[in-house]
C-alpha atoms as a PDB file:
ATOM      1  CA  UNK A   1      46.849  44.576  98.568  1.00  0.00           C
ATOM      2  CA  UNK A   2      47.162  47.269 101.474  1.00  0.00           C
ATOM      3  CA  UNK A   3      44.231  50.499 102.564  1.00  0.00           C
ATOM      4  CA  UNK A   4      44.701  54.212 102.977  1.00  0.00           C
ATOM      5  CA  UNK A   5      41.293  54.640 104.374  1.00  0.00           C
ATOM      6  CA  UNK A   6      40.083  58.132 103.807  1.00  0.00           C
ATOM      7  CA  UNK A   7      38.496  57.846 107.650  1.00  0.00           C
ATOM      8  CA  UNK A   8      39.936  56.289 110.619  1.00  0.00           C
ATOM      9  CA  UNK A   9      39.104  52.710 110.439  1.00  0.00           C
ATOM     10  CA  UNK A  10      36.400  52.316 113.430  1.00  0.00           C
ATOM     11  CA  UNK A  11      34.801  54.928 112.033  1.00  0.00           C
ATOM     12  CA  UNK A  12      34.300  52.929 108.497  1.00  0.00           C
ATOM     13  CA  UNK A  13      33.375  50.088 110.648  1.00  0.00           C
ATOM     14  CA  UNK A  14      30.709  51.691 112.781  1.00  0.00           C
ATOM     15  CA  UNK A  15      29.331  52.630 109.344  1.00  0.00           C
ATOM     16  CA  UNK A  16      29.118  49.580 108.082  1.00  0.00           C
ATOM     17  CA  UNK A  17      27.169  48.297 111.075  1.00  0.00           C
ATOM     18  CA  UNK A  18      24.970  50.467 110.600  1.00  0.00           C
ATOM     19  CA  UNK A  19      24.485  50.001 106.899  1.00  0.00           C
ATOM     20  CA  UNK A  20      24.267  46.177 107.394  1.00  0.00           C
ATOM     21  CA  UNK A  21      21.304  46.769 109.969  1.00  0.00           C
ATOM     22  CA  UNK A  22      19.404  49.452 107.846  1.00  0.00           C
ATOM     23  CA  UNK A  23      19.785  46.821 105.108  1.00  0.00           C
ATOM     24  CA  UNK A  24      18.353  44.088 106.695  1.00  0.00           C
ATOM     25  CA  UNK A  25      15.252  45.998 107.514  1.00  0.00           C
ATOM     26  CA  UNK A  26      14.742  47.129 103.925  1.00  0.00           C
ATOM     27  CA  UNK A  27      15.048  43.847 103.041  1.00  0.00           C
ATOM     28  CA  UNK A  28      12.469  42.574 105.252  1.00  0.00           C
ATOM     29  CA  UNK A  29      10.106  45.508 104.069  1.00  0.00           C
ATOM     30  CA  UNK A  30      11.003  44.158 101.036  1.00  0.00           C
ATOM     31  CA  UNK A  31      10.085  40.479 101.134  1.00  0.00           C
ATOM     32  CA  UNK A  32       6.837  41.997 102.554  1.00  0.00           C
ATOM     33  CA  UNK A  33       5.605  44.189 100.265  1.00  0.00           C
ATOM     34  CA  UNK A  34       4.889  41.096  97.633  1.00  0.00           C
ATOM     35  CA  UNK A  35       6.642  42.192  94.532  1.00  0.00           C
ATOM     36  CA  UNK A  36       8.630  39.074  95.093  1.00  0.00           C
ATOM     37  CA  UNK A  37      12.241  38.021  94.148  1.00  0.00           C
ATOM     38  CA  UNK A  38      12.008  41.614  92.004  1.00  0.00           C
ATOM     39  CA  UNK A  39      12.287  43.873  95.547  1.00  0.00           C
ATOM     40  CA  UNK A  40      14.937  41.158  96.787  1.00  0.00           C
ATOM     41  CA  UNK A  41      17.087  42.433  93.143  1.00  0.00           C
ATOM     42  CA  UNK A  42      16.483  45.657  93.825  1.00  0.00           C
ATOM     43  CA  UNK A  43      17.711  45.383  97.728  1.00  0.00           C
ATOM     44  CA  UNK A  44      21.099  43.358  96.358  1.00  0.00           C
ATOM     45  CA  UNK A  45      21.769  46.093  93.815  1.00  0.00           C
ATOM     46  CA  UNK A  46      21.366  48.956  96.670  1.00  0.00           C
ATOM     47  CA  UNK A  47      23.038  46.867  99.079  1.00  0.00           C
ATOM     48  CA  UNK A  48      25.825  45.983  96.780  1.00  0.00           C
ATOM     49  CA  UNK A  49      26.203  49.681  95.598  1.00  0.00           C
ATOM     50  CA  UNK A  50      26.566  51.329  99.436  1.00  0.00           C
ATOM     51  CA  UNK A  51      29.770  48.465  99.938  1.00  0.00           C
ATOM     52  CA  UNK A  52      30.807  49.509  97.024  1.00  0.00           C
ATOM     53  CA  UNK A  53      31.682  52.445  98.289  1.00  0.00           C
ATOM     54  CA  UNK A  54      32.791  51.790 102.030  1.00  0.00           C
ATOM     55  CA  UNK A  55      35.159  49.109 100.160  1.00  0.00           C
ATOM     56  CA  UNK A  56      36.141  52.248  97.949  1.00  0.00           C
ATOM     57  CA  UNK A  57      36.136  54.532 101.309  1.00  0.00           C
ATOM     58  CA  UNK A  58      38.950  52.356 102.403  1.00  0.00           C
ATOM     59  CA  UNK A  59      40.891  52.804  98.893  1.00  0.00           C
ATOM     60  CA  UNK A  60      42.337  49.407  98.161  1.00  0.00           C
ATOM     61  CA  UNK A  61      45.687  49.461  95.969  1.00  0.00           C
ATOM     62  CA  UNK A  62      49.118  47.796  95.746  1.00  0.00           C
ATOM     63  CA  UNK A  63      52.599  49.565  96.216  1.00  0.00           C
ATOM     64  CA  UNK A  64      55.206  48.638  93.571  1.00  0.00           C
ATOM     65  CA  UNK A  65      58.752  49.735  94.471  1.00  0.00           C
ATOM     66  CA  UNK A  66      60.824  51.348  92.479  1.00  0.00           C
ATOM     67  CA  UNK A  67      64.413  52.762  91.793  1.00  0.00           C
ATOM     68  CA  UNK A  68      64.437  56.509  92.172  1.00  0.00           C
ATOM     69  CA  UNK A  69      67.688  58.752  91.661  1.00  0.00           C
ATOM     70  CA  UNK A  70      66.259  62.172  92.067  1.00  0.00           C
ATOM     71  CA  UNK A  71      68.142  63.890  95.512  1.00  0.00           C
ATOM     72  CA  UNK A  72      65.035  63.623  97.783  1.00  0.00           C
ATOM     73  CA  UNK A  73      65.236  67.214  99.026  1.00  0.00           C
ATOM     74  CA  UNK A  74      64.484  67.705  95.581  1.00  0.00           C
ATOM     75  CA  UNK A  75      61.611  65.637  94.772  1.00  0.00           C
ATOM     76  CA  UNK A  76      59.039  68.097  96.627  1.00  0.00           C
ATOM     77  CA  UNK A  77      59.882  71.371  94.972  1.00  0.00           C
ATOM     78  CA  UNK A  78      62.666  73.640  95.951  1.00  0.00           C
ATOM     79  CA  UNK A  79      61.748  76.081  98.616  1.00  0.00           C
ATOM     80  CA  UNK A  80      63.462  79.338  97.185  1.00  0.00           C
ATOM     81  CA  UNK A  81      63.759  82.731  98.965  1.00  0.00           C
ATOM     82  CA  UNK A  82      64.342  86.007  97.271  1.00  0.00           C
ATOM     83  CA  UNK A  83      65.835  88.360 100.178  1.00  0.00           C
ATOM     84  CA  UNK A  84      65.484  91.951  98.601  1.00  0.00           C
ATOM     85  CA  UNK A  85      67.499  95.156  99.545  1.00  0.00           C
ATOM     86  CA  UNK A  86      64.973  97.898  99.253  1.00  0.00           C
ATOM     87  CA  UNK A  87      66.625 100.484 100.381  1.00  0.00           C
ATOM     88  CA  UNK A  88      67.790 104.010  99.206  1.00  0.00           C
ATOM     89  CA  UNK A  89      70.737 102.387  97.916  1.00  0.00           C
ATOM     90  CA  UNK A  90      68.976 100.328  95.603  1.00  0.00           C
ATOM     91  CA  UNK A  91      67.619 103.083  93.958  1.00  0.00           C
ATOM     92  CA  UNK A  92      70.651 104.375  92.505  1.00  0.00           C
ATOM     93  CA  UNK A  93      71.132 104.757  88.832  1.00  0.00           C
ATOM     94  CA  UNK A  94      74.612 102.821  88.179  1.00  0.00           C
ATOM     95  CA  UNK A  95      73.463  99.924  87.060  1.00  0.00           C
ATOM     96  CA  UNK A  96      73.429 100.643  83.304  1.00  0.00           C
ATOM     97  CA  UNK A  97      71.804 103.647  83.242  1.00  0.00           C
ATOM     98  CA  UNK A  98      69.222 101.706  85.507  1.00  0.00           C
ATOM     99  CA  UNK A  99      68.490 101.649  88.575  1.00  0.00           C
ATOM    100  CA  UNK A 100      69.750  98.705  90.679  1.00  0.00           C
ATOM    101  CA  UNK A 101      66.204  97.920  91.771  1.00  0.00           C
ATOM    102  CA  UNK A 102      65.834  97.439  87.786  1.00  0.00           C
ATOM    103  CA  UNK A 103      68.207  95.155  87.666  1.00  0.00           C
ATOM    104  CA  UNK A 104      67.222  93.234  90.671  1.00  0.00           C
ATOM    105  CA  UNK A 105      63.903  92.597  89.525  1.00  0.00           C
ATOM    106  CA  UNK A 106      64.910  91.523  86.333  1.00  0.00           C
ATOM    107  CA  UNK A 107      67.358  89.086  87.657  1.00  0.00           C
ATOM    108  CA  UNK A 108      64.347  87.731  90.011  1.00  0.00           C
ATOM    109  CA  UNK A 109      62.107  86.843  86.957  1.00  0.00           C
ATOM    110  CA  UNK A 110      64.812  85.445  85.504  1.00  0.00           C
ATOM    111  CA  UNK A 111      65.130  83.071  88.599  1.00  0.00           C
ATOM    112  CA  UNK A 112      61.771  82.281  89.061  1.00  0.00           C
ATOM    113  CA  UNK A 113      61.667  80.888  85.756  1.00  0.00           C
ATOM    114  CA  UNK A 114      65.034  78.967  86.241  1.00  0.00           C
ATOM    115  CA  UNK A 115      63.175  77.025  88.811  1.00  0.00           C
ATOM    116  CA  UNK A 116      60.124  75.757  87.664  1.00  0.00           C
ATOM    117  CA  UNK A 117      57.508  74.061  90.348  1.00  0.00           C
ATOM    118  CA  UNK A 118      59.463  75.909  92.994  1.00  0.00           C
ATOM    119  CA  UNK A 119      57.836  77.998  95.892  1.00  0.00           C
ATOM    120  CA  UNK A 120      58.925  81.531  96.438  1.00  0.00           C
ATOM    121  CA  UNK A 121      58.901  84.254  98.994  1.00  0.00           C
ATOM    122  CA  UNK A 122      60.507  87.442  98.870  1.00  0.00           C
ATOM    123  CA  UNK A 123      61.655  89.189 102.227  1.00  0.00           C
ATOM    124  CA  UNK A 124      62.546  92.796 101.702  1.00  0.00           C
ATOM    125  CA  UNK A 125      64.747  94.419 104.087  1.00  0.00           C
ATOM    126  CA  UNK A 126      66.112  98.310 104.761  1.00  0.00           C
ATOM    127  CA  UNK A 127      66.632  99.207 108.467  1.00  0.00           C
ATOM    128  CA  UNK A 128      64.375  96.470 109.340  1.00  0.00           C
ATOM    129  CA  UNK A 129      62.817  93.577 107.457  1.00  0.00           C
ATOM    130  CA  UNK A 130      59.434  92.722 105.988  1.00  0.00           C
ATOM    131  CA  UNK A 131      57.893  89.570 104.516  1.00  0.00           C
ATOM    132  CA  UNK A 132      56.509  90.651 101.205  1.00  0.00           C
ATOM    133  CA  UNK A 133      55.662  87.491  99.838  1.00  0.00           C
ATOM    134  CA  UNK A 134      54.980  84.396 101.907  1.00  0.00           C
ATOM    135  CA  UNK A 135      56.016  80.675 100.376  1.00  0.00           C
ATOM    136  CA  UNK A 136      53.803  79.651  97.913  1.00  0.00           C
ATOM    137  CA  UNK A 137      54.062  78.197  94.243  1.00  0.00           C
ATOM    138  CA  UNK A 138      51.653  80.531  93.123  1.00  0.00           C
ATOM    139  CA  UNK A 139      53.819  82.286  90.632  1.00  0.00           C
ATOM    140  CA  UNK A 140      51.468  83.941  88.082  1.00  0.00           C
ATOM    141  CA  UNK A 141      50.380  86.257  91.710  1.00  0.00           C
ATOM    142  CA  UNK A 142      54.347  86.749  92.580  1.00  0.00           C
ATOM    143  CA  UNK A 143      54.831  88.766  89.636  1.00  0.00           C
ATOM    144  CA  UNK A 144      52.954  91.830  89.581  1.00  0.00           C
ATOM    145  CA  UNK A 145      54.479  91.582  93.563  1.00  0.00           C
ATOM    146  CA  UNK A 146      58.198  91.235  91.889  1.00  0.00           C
ATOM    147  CA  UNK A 147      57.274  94.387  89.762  1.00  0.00           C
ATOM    148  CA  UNK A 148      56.074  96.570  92.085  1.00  0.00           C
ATOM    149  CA  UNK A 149      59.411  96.367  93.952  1.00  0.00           C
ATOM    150  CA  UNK A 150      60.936  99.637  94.870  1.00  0.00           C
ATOM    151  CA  UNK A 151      62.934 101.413  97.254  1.00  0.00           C
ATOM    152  CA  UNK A 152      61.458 102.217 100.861  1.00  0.00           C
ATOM    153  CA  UNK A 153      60.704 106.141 100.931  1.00  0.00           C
ATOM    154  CA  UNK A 154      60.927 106.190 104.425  1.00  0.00           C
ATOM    155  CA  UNK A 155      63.677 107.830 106.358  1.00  0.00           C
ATOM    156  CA  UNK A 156      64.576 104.334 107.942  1.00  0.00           C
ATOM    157  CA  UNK A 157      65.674 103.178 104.316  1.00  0.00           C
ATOM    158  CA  UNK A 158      67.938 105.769 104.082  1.00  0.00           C
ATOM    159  CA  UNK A 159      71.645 104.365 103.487  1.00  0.00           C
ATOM    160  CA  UNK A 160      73.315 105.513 106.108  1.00  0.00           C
ATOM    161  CA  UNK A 161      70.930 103.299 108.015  1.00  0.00           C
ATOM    162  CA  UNK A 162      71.047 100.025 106.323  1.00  0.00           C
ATOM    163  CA  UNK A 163      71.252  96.300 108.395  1.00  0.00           C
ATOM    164  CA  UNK A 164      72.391  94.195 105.088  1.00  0.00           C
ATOM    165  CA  UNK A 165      71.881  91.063 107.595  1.00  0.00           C
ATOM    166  CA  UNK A 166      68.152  92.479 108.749  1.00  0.00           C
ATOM    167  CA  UNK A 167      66.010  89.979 107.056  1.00  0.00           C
ATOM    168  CA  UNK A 168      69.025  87.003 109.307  1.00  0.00           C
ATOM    169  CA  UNK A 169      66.132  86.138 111.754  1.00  0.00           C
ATOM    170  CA  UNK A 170      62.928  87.028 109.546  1.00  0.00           C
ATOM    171  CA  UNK A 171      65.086  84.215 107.269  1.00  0.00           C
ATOM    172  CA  UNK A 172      66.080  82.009 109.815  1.00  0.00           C
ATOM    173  CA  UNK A 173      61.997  81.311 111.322  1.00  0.00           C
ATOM    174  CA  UNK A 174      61.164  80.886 107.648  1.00  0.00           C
ATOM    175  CA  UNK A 175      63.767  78.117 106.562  1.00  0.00           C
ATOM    176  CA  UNK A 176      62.821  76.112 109.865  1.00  0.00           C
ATOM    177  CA  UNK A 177      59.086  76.457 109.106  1.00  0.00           C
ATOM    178  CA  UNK A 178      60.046  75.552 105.709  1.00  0.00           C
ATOM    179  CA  UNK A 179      61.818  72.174 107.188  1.00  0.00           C
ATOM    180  CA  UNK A 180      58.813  70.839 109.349  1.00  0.00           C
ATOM    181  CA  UNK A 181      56.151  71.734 106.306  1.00  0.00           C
ATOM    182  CA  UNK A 182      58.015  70.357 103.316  1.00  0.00           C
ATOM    183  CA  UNK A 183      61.002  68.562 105.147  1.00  0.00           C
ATOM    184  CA  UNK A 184      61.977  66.842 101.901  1.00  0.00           C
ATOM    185  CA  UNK A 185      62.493  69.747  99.745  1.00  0.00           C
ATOM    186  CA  UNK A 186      65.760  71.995  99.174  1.00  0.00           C
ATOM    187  CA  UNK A 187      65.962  75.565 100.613  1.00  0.00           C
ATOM    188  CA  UNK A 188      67.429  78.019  97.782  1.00  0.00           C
ATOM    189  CA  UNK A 189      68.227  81.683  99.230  1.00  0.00           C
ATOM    190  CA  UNK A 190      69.045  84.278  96.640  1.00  0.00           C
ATOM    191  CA  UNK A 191      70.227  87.395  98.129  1.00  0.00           C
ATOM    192  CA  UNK A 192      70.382  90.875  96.970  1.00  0.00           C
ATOM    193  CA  UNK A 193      71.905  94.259  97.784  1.00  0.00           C
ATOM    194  CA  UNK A 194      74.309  96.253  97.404  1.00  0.00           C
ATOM    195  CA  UNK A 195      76.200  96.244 100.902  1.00  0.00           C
ATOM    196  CA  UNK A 196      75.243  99.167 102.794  1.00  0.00           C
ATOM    197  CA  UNK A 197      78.354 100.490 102.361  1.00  0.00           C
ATOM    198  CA  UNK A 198      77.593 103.892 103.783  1.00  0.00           C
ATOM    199  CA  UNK A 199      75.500 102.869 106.565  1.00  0.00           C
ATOM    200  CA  UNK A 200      76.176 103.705 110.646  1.00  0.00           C
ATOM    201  CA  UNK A 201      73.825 101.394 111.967  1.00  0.00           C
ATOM    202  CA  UNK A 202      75.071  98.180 113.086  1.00  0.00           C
ATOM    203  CA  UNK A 203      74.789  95.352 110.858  1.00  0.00           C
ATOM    204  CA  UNK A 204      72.726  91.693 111.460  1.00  0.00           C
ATOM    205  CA  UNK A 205      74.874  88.266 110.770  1.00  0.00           C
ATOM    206  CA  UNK A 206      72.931  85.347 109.118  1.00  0.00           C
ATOM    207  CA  UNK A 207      72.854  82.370 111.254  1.00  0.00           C
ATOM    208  CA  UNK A 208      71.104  79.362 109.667  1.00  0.00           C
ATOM    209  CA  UNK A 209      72.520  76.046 108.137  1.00  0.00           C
ATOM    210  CA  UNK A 210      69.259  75.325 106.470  1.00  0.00           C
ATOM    211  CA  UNK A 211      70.454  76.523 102.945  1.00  0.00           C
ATOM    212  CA  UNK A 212      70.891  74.231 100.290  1.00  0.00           C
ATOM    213  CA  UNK A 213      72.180  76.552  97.463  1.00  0.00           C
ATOM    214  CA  UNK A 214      71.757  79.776  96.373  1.00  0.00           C
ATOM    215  CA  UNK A 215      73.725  83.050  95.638  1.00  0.00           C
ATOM    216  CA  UNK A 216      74.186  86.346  97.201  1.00  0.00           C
ATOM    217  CA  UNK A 217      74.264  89.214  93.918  1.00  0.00           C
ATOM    218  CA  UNK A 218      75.793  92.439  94.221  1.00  0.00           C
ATOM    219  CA  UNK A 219      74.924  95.454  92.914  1.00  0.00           C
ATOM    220  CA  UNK A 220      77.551  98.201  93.377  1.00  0.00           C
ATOM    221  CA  UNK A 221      80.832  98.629  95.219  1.00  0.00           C
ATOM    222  CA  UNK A 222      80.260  96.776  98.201  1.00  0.00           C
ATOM    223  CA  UNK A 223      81.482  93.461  97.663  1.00  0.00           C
ATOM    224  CA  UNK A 224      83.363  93.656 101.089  1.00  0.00           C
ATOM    225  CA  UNK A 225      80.353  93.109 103.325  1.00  0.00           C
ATOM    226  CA  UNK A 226      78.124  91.003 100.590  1.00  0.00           C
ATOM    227  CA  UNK A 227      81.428  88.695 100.233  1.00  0.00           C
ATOM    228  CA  UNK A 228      80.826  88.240 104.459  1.00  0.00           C
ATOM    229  CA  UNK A 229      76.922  87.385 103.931  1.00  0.00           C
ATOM    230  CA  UNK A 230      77.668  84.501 101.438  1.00  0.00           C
ATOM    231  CA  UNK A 231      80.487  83.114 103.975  1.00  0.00           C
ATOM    232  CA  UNK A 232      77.363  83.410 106.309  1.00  0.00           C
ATOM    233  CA  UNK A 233      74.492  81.825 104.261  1.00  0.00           C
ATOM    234  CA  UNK A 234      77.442  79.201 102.611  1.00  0.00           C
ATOM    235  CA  UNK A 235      76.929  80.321  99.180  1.00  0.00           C
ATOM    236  CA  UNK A 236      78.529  81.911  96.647  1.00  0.00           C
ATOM    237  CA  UNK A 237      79.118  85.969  96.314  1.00  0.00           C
ATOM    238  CA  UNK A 238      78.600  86.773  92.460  1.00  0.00           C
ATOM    239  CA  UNK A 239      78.773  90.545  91.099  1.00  0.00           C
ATOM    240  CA  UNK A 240      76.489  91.765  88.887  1.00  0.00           C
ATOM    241  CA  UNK A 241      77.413  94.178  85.671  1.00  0.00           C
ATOM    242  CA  UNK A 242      74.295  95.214  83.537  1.00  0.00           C
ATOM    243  CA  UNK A 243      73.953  93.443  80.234  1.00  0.00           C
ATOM    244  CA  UNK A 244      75.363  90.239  81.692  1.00  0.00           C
ATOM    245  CA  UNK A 245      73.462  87.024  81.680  1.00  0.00           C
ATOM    246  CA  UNK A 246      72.760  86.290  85.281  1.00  0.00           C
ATOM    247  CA  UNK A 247      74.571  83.216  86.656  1.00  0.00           C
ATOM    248  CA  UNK A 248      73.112  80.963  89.013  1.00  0.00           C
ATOM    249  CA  UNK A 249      75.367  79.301  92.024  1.00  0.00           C
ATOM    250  CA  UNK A 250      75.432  75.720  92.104  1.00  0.00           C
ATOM    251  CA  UNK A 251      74.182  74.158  95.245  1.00  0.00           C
ATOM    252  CA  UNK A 252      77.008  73.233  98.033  1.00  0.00           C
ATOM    253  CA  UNK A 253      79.368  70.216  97.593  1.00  0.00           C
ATOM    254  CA  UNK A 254      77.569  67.160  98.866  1.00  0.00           C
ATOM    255  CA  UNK A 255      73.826  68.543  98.966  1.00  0.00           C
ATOM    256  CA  UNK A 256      72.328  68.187  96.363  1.00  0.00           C
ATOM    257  CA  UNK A 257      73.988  64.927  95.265  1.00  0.00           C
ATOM    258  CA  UNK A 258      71.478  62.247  93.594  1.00  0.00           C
ATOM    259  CA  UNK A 259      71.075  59.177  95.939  1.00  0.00           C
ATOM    260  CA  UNK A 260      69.590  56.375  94.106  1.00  0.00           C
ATOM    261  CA  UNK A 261      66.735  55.418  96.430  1.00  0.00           C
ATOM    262  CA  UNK A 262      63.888  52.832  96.541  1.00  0.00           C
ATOM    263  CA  UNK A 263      60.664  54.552  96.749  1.00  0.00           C
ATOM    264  CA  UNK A 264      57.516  52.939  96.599  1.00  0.00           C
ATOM    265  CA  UNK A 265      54.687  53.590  93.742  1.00  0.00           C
ATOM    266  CA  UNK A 266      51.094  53.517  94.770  1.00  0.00           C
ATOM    267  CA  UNK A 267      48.121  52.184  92.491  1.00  0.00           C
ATOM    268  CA  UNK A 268      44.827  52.987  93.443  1.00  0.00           C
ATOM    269  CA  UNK A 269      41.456  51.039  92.675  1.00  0.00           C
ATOM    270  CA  UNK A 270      38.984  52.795  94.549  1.00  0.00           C
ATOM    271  CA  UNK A 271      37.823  54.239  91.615  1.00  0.00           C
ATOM    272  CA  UNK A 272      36.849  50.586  89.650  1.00  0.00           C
ATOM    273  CA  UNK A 273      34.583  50.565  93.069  1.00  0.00           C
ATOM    274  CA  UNK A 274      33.115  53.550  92.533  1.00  0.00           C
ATOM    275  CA  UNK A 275      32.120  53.305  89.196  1.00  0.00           C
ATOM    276  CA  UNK A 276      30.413  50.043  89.212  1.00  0.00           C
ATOM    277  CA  UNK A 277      28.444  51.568  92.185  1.00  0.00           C
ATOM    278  CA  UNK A 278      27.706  54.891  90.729  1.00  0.00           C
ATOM    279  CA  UNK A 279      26.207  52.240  87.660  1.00  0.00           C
ATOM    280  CA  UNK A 280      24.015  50.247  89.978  1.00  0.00           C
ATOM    281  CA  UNK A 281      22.709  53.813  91.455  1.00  0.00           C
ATOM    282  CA  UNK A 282      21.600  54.603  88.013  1.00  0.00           C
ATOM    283  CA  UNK A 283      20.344  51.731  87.458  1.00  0.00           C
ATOM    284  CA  UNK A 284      18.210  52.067  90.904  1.00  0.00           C
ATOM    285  CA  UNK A 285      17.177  55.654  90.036  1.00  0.00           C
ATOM    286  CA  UNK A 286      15.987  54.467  86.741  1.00  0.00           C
ATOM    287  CA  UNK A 287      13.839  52.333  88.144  1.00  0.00           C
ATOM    288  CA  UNK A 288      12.087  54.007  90.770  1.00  0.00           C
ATOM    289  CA  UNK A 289      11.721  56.877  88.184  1.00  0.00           C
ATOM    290  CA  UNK A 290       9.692  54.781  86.355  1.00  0.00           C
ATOM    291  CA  UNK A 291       8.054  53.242  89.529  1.00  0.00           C
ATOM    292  CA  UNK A 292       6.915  56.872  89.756  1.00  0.00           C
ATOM    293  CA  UNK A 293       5.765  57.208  86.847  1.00  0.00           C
ATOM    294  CA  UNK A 294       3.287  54.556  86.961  1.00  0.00           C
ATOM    295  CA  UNK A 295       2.145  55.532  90.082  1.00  0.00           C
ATOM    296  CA  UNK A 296       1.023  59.153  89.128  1.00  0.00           C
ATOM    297  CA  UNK A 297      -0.335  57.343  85.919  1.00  0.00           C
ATOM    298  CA  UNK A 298      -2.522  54.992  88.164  1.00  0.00           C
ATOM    299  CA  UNK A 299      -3.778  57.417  90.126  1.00  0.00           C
ATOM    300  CA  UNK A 300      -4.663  59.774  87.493  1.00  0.00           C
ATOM    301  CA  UNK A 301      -6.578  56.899  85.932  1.00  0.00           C
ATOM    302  CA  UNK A 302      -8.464  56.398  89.005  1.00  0.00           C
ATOM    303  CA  UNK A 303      -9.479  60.102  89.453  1.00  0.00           C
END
């Protein structure tokens, strides 16, 4: 038998302290008032319904081991981040008679449903970069998000002023967040752009060793520099031709092996406790209702 108290354990025990000396003055106005051994069943059920629950408060249980071969980066959902070229470039109309953009956002659904009880965020990027979606699991919000993506109509998003590696640090203060909050889960970047092939401005590097898979996505001719950002990020550069079922990149060699691990399975019992007090409460309220009852009938009779 072990406790996961839901307070701190002196606190539970100053409680109890002062329950048991509450108690014993209700039971002396109790053997006082003359309704005999039936106030001293009343006090036990009371009494025996408030340890009830500081017993319950302290939630009893046992912890049964057991054999567990999911990777344990995986067993708190994947952390996966959707890093989003939004600018002018994107907007061009090769992809299929599409737009790139089109086919980004398409290949994004098609992701977030390839990784169910995941958490998202998207980071969109031009000149600069901007979190448009911060981690969270709430998918059924991330999509009207996911379709509202569109190129930047600013003059910063032009393409001759594209930083493909913009969203590096933006991504790199994320992942590392992403480690201390959930530091069992994996970190999934999916990366897409098109290369900023015709851009002057000079050009970020990613920097991280946080990723655990992903895939950077091309859309267009620039496979030169998107090749470079997959080297970076240490995932796999795959091009993307409209109409093709979109691959996803296995995770590295070695990280996201399954470890066969002993982890340790927790049964709870507080809730036996609280149900046979939440009975004796009834039972309590039932009776002073009717205690009441008589009352007002008594002293109607006597008016």
């Amino acid at each position: 038998m072990t406790f996961d108290p839901v307070l701190p354990a002196l606190v539970l025990g100053a409680i109890a302290a002062t329950l048991i000396v509450l108690r014993a003055l209700a039971l002396r106005l109790a053997t006082r008032s003359g309704t005999g051994g039936r106030g001293v069943l009343r006090w036990c059920g009371m009494t025996s319904a408030m340890l009830l629950v500081l017993v319950a408060a302290a939630r009893p249980g046992t912890d049964t081991a057991v054999d567990d071969d999911t990777p344990a980066a995986a067993q708190g959902g994947a952390n996966v981040y959707f890093v989003v070229d939004r600018s002018a470039d994107s907007g061009i109309d090769d992809y299929g008679g599409r737009t790139r953009m089109s086919g980004i956002r398409d290949d994004i659904k098609a992701l977030i449903e390839s990784h169910p009880g995941a958490r998202f965020a998207v980071i969109a990027f031009a000149s600069r970069p901007a979190i448009d979606w911060p981690l969270s699991a709430d998918t059924w919000s991330l999509e009207p998000v996911v379709d509202a993506l569109n190129p930047y109509r600013d003059a910063a998003a032009g393409s001759d002023q594209v930083n493909a590696g913009a969203a590096a640090n933006v991504l790199r203060y994320q992942l590392i967040a992403a480690g201390q909050q959930y530091p069992r889960s994996e970190n999934l970047v999916y990366y897409f752009g098109s290369g900023a092939g015709q851009s002057s401005a000079p050009q970020g590097v990613f920097d991280t060793d946080a990723v655990d898979g992903g895939a950077v996505y091309g859309y267009g001719p620039g496979a030169t520099a998107l090749r470079g950002i997959a080297e970076q990020l240490g995932v796999p550069y795959l091009q993307r031709t409209a109409g093709e079922p979109l691959r996803q990149a296995q995770a590295p060699a070695g990280q996201a092996t399954a470890i066969p691990q002993s982890t340790s399975e927790r049964v709870e019992f507080y809730w036996v406790l609280t149900m046979l007090a939440s009975m004796l409460l009834l039972v309590e309220i039932y009776l002073t209702a009717r205690d009441l009852r008589r009352t007002r009938s008594t002293a109607a009779v006597a008016s």
